[in-house]
N, C-alpha and C. Protein backbone atom coordinates (compact mmCIF):
# COMPACT_ATOMS: atom_id res chain seq x y z
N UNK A 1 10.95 75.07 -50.59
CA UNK A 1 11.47 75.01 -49.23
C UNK A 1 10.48 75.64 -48.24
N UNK A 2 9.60 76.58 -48.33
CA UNK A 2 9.01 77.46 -47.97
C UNK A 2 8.04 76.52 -47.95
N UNK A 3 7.40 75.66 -48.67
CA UNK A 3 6.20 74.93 -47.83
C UNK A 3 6.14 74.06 -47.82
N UNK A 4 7.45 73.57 -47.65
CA UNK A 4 7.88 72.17 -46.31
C UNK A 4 7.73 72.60 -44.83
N UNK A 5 8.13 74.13 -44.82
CA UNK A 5 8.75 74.26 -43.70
C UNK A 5 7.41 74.81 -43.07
N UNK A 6 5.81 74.97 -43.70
CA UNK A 6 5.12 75.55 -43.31
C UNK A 6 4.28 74.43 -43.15
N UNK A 7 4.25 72.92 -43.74
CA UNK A 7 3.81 71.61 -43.89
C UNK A 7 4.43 71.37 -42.30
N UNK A 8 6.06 71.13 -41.80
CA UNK A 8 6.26 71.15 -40.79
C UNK A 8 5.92 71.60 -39.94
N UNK A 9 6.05 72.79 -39.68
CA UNK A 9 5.06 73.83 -38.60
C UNK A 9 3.81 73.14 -38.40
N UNK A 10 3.04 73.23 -39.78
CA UNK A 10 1.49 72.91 -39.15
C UNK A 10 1.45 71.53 -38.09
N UNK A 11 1.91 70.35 -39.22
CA UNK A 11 2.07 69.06 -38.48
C UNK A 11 2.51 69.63 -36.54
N UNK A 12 3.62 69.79 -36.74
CA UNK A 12 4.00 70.24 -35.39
C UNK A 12 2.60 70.91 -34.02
N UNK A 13 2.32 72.08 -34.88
CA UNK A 13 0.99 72.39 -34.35
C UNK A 13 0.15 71.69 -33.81
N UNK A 14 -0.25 70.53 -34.80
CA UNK A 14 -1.16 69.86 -34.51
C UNK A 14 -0.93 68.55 -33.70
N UNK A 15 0.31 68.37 -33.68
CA UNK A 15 0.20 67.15 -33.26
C UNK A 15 0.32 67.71 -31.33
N UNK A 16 0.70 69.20 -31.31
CA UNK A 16 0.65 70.07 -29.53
C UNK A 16 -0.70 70.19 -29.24
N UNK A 17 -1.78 70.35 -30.14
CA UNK A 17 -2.89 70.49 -29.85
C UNK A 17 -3.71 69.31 -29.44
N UNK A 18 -3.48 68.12 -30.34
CA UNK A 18 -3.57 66.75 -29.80
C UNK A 18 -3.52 66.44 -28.97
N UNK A 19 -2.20 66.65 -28.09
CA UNK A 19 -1.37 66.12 -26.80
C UNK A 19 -2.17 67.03 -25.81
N UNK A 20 -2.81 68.25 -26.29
CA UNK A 20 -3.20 68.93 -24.85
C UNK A 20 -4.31 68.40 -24.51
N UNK A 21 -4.95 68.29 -26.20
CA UNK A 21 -6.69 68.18 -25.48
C UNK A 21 -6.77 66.71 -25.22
N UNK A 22 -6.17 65.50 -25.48
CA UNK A 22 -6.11 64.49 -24.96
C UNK A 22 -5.13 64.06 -23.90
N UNK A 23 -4.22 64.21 -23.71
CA UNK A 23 -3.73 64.22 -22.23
C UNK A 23 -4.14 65.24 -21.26
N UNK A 24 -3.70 65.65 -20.13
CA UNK A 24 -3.88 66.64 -19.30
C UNK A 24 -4.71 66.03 -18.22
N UNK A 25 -4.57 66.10 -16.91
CA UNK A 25 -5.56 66.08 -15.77
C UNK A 25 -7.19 66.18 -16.66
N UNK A 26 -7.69 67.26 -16.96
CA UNK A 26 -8.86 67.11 -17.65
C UNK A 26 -9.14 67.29 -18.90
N UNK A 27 -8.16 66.20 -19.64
CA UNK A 27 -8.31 65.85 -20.96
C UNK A 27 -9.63 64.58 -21.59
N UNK A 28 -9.57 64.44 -22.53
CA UNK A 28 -10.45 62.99 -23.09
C UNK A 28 -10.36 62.34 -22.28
N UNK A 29 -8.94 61.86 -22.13
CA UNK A 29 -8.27 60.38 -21.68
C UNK A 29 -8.96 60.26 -20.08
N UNK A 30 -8.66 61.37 -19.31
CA UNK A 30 -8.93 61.16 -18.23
C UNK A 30 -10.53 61.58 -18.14
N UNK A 31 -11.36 61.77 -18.57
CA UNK A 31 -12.57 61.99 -18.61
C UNK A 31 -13.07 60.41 -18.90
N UNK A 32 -12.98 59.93 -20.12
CA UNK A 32 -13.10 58.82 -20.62
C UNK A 32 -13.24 57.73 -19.33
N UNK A 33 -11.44 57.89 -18.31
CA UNK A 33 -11.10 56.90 -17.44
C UNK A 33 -12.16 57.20 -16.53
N UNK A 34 -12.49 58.52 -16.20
CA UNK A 34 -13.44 58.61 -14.80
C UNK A 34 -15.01 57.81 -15.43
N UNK A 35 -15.53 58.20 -16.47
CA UNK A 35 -16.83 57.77 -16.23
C UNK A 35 -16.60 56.54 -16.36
N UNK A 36 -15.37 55.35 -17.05
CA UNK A 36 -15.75 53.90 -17.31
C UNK A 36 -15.35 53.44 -15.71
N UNK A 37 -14.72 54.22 -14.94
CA UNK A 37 -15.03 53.49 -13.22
C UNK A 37 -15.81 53.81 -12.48
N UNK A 38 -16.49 54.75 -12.85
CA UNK A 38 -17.81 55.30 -12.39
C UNK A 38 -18.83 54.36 -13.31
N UNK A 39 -19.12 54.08 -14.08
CA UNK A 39 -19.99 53.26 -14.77
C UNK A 39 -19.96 51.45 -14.28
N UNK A 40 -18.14 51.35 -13.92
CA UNK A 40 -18.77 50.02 -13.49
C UNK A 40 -18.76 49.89 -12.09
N UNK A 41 -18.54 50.48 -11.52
CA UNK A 41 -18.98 51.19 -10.00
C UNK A 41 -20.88 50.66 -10.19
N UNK A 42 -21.12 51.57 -10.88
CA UNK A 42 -22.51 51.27 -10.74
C UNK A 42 -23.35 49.78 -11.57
N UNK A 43 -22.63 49.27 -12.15
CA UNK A 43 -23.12 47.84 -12.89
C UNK A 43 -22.95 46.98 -11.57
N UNK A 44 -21.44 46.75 -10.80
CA UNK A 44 -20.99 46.27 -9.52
C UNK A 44 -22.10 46.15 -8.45
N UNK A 45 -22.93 47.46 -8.47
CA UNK A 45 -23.66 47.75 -7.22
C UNK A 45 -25.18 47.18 -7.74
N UNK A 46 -25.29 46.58 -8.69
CA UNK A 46 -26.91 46.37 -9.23
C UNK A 46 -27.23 45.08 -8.63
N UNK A 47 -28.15 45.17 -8.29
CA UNK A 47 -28.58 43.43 -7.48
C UNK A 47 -29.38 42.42 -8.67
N UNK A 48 -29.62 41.99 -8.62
CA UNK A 48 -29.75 40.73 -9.41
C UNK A 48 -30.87 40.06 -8.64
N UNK A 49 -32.64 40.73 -9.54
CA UNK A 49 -33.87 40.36 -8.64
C UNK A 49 -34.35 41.00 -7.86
């Protein structure tokens, strides 16, 4: 019983640590989102010749 309940916990743990460092104002996710509109921001602006 004792290390289910410590199997649970961890899972639990980890799956809060997940959610922080990938969600949040300045998580992955939103890091990720800024440079791929910043990147085609700049493909957009390339002239051709």
């Amino acid at each position: 019983m004792r290390n289910i309940l410590m199997t649970v916990m961890l899972l639990v743990a980890v799956a809060l640590l997940f959610t922080s460092v990938i969600g949040g104002t300045n998580g992955t996710k939103a890091q990720i989102q800024n440079k791929g509109t910043s990147a085609n921001t700049t493909i957009s602006n390339l002239s051709a010749g």
